[in-house]
PDB file of N, CA and C in Angstrom:
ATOM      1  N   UNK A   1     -14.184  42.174  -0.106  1.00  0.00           N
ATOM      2  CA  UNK A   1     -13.487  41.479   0.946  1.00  0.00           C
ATOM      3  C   UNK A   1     -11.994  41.710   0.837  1.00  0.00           C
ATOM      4  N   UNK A   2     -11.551  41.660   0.013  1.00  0.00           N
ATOM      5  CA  UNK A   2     -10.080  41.920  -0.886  1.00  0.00           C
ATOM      6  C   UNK A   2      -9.205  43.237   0.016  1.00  0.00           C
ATOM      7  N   UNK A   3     -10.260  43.802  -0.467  1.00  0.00           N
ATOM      8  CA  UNK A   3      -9.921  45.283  -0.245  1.00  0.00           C
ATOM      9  C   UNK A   3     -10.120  45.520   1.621  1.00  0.00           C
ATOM     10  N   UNK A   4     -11.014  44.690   2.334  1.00  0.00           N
ATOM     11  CA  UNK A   4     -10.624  44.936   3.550  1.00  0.00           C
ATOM     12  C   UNK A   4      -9.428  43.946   4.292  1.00  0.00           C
ATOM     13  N   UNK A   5      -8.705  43.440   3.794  1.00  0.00           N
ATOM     14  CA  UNK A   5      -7.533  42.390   4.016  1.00  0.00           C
ATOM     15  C   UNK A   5      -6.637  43.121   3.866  1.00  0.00           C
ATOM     16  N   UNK A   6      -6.415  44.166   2.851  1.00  0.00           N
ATOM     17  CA  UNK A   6      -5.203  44.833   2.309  1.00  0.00           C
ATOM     18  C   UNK A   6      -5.366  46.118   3.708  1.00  0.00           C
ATOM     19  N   UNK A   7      -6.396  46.267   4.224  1.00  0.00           N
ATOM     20  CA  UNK A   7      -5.995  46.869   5.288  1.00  0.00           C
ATOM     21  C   UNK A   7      -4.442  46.881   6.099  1.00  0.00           C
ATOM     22  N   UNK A   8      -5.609  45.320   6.710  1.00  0.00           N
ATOM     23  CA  UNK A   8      -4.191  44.408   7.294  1.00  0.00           C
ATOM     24  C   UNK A   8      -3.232  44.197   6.929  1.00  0.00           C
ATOM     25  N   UNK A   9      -3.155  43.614   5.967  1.00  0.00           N
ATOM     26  CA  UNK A   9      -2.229  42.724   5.437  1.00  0.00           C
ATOM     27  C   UNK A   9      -2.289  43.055   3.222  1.00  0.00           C
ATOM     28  N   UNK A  10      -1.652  44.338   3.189  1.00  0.00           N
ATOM     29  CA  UNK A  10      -1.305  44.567   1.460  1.00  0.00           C
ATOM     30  C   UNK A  10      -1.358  43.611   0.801  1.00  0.00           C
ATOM     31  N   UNK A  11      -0.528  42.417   1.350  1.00  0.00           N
ATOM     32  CA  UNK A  11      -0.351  41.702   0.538  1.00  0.00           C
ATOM     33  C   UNK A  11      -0.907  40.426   0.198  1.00  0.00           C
ATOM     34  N   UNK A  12      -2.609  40.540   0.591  1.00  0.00           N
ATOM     35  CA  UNK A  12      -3.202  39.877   0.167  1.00  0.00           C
ATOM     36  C   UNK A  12      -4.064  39.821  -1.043  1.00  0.00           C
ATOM     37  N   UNK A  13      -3.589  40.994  -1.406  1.00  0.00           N
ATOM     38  CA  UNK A  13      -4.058  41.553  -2.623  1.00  0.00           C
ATOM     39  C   UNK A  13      -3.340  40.455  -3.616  1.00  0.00           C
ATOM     40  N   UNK A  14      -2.315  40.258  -3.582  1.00  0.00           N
ATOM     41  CA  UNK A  14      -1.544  39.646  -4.456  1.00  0.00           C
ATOM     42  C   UNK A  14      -1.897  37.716  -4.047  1.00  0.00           C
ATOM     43  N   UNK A  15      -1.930  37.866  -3.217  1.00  0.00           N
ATOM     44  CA  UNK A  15      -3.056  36.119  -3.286  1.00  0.00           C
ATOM     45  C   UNK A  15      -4.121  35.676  -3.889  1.00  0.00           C
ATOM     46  N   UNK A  16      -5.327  37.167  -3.571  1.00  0.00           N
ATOM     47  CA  UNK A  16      -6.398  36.690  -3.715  1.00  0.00           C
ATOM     48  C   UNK A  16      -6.466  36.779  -5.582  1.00  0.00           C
ATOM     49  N   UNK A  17      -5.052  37.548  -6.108  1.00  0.00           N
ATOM     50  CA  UNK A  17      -5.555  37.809  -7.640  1.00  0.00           C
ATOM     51  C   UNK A  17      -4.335  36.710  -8.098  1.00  0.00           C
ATOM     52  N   UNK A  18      -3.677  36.223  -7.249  1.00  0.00           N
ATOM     53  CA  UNK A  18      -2.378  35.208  -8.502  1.00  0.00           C
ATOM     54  C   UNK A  18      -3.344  33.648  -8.094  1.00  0.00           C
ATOM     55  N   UNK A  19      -4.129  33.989  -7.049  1.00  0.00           N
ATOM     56  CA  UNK A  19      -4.160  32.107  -7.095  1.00  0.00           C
ATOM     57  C   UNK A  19      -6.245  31.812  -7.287  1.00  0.00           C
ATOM     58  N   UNK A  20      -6.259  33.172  -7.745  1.00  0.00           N
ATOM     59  CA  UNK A  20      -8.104  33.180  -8.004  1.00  0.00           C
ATOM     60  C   UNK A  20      -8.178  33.724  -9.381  1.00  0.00           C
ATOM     61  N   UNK A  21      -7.597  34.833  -9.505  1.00  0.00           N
ATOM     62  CA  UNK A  21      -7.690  35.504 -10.927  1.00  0.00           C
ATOM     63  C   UNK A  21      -7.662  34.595 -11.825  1.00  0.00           C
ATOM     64  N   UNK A  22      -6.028  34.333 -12.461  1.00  0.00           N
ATOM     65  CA  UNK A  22      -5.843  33.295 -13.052  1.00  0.00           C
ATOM     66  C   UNK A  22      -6.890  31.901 -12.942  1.00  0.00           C
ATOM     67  N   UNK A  23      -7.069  31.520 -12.348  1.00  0.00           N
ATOM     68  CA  UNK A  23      -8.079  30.074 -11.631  1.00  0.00           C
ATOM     69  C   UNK A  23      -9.165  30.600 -12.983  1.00  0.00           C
ATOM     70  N   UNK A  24      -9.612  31.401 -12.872  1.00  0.00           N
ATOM     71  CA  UNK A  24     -11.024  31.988 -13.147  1.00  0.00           C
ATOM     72  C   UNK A  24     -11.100  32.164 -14.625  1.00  0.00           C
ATOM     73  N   UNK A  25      -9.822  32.415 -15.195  1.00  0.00           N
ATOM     74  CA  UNK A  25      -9.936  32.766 -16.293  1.00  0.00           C
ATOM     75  C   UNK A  25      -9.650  31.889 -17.345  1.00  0.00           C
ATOM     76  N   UNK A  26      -9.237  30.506 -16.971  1.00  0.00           N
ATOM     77  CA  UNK A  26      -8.477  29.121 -17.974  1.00  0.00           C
ATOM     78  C   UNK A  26      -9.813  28.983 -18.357  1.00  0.00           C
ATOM     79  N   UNK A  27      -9.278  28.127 -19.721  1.00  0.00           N
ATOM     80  CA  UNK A  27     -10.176  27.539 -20.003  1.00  0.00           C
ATOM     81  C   UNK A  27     -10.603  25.802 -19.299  1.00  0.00           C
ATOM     82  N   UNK A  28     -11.666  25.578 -20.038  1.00  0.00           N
ATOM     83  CA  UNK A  28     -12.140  24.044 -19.385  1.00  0.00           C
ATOM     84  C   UNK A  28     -12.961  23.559 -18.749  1.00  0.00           C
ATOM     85  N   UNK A  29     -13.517  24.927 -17.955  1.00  0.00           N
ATOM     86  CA  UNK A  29     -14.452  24.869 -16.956  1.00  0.00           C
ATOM     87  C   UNK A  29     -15.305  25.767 -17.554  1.00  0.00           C
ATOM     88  N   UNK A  30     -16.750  26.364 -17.720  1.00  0.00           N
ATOM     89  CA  UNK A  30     -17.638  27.607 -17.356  1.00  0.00           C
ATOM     90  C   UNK A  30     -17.592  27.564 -16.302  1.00  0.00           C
ATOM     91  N   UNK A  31     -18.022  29.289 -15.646  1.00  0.00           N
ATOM     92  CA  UNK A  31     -18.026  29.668 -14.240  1.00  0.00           C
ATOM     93  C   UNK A  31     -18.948  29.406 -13.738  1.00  0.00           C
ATOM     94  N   UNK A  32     -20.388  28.515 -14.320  1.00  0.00           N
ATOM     95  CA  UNK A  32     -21.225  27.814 -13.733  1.00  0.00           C
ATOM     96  C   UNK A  32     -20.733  25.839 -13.226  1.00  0.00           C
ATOM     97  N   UNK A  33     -19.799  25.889 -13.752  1.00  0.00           N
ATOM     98  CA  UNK A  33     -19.137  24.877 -13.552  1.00  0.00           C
ATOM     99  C   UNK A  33     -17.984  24.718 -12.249  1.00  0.00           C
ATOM    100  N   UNK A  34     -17.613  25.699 -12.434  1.00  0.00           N
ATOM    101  CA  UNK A  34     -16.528  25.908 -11.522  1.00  0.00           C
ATOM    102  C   UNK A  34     -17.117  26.380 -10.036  1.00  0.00           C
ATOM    103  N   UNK A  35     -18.482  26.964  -9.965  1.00  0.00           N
ATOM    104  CA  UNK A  35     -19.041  27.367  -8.900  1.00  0.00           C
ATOM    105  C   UNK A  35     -19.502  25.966  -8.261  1.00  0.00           C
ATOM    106  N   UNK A  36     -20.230  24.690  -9.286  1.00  0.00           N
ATOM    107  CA  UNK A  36     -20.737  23.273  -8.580  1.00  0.00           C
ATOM    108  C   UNK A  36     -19.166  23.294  -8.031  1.00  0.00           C
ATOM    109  N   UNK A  37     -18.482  22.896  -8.338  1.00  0.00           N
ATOM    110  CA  UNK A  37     -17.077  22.784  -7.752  1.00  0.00           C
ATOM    111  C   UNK A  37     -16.723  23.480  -6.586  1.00  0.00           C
ATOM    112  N   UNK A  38     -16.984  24.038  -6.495  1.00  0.00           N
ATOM    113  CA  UNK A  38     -16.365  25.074  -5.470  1.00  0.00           C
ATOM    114  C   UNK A  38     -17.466  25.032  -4.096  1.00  0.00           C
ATOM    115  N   UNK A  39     -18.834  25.052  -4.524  1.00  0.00           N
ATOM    116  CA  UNK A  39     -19.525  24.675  -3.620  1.00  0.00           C
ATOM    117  C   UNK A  39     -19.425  23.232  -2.889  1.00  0.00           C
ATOM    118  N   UNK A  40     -18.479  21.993  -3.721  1.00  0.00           N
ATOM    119  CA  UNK A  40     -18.622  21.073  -3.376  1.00  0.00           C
ATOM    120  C   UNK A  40     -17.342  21.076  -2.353  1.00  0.00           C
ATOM    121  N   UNK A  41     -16.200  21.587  -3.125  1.00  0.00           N
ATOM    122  CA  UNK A  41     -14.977  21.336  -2.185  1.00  0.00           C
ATOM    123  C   UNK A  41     -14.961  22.302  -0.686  1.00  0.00           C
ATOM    124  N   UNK A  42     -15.645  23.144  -0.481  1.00  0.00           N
ATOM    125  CA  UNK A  42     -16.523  24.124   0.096  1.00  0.00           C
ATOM    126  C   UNK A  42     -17.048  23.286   1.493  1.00  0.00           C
ATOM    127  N   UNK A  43     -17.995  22.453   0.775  1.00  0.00           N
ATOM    128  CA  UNK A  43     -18.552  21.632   1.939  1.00  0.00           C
ATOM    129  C   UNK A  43     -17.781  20.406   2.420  1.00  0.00           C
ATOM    130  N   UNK A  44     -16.976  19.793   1.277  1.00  0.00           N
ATOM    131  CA  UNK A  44     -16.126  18.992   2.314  1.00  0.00           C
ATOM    132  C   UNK A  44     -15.102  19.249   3.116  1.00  0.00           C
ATOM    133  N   UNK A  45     -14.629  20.704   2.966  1.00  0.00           N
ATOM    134  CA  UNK A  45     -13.833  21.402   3.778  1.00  0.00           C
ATOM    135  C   UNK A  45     -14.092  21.427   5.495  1.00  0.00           C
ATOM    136  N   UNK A  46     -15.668  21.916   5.306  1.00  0.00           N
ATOM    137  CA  UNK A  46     -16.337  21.918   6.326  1.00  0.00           C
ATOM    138  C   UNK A  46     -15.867  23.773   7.050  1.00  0.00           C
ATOM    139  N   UNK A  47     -16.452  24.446   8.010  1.00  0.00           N
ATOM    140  CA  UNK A  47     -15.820  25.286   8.427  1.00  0.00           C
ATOM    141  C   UNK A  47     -15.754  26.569   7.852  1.00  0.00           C
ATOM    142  N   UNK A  48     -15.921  26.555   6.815  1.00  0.00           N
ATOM    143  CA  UNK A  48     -15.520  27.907   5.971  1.00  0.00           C
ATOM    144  C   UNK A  48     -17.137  28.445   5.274  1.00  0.00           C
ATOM    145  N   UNK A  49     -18.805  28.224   6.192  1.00  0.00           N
ATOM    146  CA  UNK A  49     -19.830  29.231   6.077  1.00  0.00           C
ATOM    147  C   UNK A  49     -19.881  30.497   5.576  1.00  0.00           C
ATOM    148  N   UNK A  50     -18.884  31.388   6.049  1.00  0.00           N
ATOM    149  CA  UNK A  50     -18.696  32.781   4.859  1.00  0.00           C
ATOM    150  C   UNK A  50     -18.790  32.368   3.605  1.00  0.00           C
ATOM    151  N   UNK A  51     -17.173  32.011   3.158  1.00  0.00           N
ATOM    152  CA  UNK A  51     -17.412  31.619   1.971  1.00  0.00           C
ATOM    153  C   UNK A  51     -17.993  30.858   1.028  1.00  0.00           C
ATOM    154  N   UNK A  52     -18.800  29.739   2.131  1.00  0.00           N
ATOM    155  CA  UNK A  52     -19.979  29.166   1.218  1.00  0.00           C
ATOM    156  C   UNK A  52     -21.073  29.992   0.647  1.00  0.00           C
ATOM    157  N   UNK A  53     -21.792  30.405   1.837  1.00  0.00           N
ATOM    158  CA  UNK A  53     -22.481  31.552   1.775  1.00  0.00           C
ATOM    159  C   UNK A  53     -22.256  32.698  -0.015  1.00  0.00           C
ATOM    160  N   UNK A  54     -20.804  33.054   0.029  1.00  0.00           N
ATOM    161  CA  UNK A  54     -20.812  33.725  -1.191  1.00  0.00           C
ATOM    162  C   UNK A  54     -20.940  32.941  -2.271  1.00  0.00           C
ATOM    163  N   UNK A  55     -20.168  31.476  -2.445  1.00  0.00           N
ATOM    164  CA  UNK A  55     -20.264  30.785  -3.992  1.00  0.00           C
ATOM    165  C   UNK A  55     -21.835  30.547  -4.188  1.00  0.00           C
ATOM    166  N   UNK A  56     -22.546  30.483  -2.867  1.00  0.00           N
ATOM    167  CA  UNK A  56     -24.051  30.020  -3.258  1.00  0.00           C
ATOM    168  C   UNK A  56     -24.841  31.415  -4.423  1.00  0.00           C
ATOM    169  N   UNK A  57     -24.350  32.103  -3.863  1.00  0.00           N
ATOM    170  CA  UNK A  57     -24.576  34.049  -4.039  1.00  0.00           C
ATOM    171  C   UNK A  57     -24.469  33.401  -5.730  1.00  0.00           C
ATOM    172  N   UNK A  58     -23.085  33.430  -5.502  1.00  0.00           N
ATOM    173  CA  UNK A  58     -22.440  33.495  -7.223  1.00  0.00           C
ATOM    174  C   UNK A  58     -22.758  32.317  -8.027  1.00  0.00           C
ATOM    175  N   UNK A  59     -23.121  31.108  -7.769  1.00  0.00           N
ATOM    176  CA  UNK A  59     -23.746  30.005  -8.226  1.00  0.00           C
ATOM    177  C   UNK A  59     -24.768  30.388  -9.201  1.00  0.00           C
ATOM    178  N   UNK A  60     -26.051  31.418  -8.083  1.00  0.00           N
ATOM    179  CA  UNK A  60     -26.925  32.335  -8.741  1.00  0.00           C
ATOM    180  C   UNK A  60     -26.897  32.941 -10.296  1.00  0.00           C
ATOM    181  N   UNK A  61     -25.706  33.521  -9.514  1.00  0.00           N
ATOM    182  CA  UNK A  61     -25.399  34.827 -10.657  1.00  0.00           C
ATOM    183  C   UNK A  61     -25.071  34.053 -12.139  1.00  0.00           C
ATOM    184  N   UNK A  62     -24.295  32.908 -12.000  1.00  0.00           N
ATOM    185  CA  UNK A  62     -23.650  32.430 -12.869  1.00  0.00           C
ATOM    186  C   UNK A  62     -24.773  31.256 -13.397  1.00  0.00           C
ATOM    187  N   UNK A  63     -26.104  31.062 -13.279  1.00  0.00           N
ATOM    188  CA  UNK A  63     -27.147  30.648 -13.856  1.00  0.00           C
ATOM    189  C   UNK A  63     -27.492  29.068 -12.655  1.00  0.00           C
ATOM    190  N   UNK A  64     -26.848  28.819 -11.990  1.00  0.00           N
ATOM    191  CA  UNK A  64     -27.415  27.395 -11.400  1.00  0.00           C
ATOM    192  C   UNK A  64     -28.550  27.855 -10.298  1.00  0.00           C
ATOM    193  N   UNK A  65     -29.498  27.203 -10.828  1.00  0.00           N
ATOM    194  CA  UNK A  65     -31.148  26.717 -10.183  1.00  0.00           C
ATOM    195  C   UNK A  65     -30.907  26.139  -8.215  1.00  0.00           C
ATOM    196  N   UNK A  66     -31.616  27.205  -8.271  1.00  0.00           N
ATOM    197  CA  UNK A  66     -32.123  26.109  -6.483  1.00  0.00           C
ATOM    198  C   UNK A  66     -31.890  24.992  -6.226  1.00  0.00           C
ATOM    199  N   UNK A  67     -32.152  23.732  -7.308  1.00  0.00           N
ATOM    200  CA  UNK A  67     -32.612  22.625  -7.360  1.00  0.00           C
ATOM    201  C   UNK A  67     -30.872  22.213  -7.179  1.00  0.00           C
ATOM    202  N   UNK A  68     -30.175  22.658  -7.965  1.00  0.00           N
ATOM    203  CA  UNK A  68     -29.043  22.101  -8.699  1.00  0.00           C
ATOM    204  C   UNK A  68     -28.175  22.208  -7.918  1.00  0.00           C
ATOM    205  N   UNK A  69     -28.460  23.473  -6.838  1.00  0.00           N
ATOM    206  CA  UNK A  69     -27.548  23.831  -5.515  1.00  0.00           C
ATOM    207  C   UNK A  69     -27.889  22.674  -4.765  1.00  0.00           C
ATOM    208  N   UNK A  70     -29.124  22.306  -4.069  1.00  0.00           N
ATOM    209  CA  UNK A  70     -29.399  21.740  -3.289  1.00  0.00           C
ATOM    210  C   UNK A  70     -28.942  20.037  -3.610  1.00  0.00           C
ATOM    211  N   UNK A  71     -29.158  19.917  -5.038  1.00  0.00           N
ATOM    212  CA  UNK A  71     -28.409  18.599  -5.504  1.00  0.00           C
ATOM    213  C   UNK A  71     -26.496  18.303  -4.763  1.00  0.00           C
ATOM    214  N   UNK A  72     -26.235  19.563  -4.858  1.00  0.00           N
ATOM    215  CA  UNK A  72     -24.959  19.337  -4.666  1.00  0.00           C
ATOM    216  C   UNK A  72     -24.766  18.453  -3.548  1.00  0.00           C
ATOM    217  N   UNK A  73     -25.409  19.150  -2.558  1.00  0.00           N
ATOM    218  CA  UNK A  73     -25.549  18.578  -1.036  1.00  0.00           C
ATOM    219  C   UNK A  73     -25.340  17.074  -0.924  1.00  0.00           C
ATOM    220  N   UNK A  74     -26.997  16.695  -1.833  1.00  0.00           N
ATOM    221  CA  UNK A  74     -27.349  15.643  -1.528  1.00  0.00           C
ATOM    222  C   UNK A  74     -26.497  14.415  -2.489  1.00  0.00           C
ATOM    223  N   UNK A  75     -25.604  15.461  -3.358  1.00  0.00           N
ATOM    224  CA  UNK A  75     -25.119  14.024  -3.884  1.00  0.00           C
ATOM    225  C   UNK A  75     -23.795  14.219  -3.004  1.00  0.00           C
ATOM    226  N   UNK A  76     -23.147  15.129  -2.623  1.00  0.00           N
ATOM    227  CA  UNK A  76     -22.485  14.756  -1.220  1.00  0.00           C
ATOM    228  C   UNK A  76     -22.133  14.007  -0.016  1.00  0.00           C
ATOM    229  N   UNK A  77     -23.509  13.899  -0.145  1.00  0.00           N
ATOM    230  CA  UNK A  77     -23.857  12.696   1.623  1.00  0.00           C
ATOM    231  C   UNK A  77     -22.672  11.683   1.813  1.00  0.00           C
ATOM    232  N   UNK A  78     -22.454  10.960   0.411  1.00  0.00           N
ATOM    233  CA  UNK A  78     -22.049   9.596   0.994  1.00  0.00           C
ATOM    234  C   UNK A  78     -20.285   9.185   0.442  1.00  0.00           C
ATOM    235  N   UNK A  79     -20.057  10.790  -0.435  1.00  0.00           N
ATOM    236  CA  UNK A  79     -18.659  11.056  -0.249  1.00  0.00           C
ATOM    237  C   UNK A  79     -17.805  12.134   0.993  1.00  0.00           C
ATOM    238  N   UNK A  80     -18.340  12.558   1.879  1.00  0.00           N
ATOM    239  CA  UNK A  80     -18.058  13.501   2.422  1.00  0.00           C
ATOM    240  C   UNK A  80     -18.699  13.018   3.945  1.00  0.00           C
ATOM    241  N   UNK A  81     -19.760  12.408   3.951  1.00  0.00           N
ATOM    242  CA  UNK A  81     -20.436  11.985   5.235  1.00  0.00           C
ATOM    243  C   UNK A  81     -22.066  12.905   5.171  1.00  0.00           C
ATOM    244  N   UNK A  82     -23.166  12.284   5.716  1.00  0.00           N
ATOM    245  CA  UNK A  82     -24.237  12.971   5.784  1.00  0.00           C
ATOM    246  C   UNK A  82     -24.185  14.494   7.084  1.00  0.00           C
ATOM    247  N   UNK A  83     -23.126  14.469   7.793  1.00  0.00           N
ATOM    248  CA  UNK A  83     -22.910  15.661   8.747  1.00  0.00           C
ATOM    249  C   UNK A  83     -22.274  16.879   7.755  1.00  0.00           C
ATOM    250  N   UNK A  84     -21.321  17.006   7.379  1.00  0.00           N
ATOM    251  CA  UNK A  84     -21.275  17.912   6.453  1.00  0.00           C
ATOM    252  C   UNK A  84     -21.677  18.294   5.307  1.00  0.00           C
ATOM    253  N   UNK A  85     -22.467  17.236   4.791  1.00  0.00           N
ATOM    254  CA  UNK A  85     -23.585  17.664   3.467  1.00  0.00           C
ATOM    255  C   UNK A  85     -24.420  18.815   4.220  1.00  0.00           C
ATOM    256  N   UNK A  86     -25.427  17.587   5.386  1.00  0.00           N
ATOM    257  CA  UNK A  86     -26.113  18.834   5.786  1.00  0.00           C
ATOM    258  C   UNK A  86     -26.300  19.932   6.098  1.00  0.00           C
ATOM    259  N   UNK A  87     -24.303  20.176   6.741  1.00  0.00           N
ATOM    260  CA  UNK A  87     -24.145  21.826   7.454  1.00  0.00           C
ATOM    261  C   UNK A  87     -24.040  22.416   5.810  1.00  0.00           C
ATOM    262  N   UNK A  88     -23.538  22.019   4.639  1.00  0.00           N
ATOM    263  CA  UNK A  88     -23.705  22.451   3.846  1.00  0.00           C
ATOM    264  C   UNK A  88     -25.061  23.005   3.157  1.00  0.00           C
ATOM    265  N   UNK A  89     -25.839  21.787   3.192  1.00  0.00           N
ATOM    266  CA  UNK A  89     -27.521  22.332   2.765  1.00  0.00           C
ATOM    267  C   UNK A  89     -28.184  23.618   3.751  1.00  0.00           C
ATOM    268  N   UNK A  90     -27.089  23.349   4.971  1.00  0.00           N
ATOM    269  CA  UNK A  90     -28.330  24.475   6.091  1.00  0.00           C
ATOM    270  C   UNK A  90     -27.782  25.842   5.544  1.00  0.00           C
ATOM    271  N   UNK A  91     -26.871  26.088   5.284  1.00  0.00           N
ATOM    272  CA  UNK A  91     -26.011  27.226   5.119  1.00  0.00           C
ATOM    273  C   UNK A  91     -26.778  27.844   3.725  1.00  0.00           C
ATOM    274  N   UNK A  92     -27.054  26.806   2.761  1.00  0.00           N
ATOM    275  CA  UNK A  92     -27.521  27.115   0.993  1.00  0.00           C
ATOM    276  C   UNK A  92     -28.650  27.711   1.369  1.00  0.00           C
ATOM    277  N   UNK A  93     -29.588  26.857   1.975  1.00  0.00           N
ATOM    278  CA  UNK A  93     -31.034  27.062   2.056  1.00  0.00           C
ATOM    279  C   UNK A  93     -31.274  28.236   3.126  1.00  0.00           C
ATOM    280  N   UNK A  94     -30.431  28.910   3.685  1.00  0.00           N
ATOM    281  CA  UNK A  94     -30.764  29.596   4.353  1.00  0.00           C
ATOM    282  C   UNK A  94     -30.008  30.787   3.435  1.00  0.00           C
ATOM    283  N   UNK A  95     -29.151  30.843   2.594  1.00  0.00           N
ATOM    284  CA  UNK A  95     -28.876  32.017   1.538  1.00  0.00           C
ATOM    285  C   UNK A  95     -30.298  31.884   0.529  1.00  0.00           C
ATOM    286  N   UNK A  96     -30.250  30.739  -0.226  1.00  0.00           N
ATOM    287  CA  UNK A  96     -31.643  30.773  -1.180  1.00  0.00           C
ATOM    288  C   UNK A  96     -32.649  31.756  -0.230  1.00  0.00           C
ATOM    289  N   UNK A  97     -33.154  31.272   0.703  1.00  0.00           N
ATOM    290  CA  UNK A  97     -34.383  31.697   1.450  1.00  0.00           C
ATOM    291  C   UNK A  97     -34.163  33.484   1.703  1.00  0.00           C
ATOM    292  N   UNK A  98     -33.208  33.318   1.649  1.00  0.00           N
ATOM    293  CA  UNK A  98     -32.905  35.301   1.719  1.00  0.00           C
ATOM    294  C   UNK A  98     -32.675  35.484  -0.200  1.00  0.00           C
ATOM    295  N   UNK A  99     -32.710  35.346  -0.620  1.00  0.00           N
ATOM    296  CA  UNK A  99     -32.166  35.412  -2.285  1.00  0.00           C
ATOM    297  C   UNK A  99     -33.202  35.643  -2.458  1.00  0.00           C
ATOM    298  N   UNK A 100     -34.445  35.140  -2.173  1.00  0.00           N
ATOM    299  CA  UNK A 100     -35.887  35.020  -2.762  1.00  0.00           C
ATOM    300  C   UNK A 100     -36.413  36.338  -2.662  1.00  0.00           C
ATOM    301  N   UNK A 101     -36.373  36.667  -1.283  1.00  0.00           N
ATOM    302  CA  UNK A 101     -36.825  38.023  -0.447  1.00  0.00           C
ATOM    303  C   UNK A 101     -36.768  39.002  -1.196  1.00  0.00           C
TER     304      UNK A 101
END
């Protein structure tokens, strides 16, 4: 994705690595940790489906279970509202459901 921004715009190269790189590499968090996170602030954002879509991807990669994704959602509901949990769960379950394939 990186690399098609710098098309446009070079200098997003230098965003996506001073304010993600770094992020990624502190300690404090595992990157299975930091992905529940990210999926959560993700959905209360609301709006931003691409990039949910990928942390669900990388959630994967980084060892969190179906179950544990879909938890996120639901422990969501009643800090965030039950409307954006759910656009959140529709978005997961419809990456899981292709993940499986």
């Amino acid at each position: 994705m990186a690399s098609r921004f710098n098309q446009t715009a070079p200098q997003s190269n230098w965003v996506v690595t001073a304010l993600f790189g770094g992020t990624y590499q502190r300690d404090g968090l595992s990157l299975r940790d930091r992905q529940l996170v990210n999926l959560a602030a993700l959905t209360a954002v609301g709006g931003v489906d691409p990039q949910l879509r990928g942390h669900v991807l990388t959630g994967l990669r980084v060892g969190l279970t179906r179950t544990e994704i879909a938890e996120v959602f639901v422990h969501l509901a009643p800090y965030i509202g039950v409307p954006k949990a759910l656009a959140g769960l529709r978005v997961a379950t419809a990456v899981l459901d292709g993940a499986e394939r």
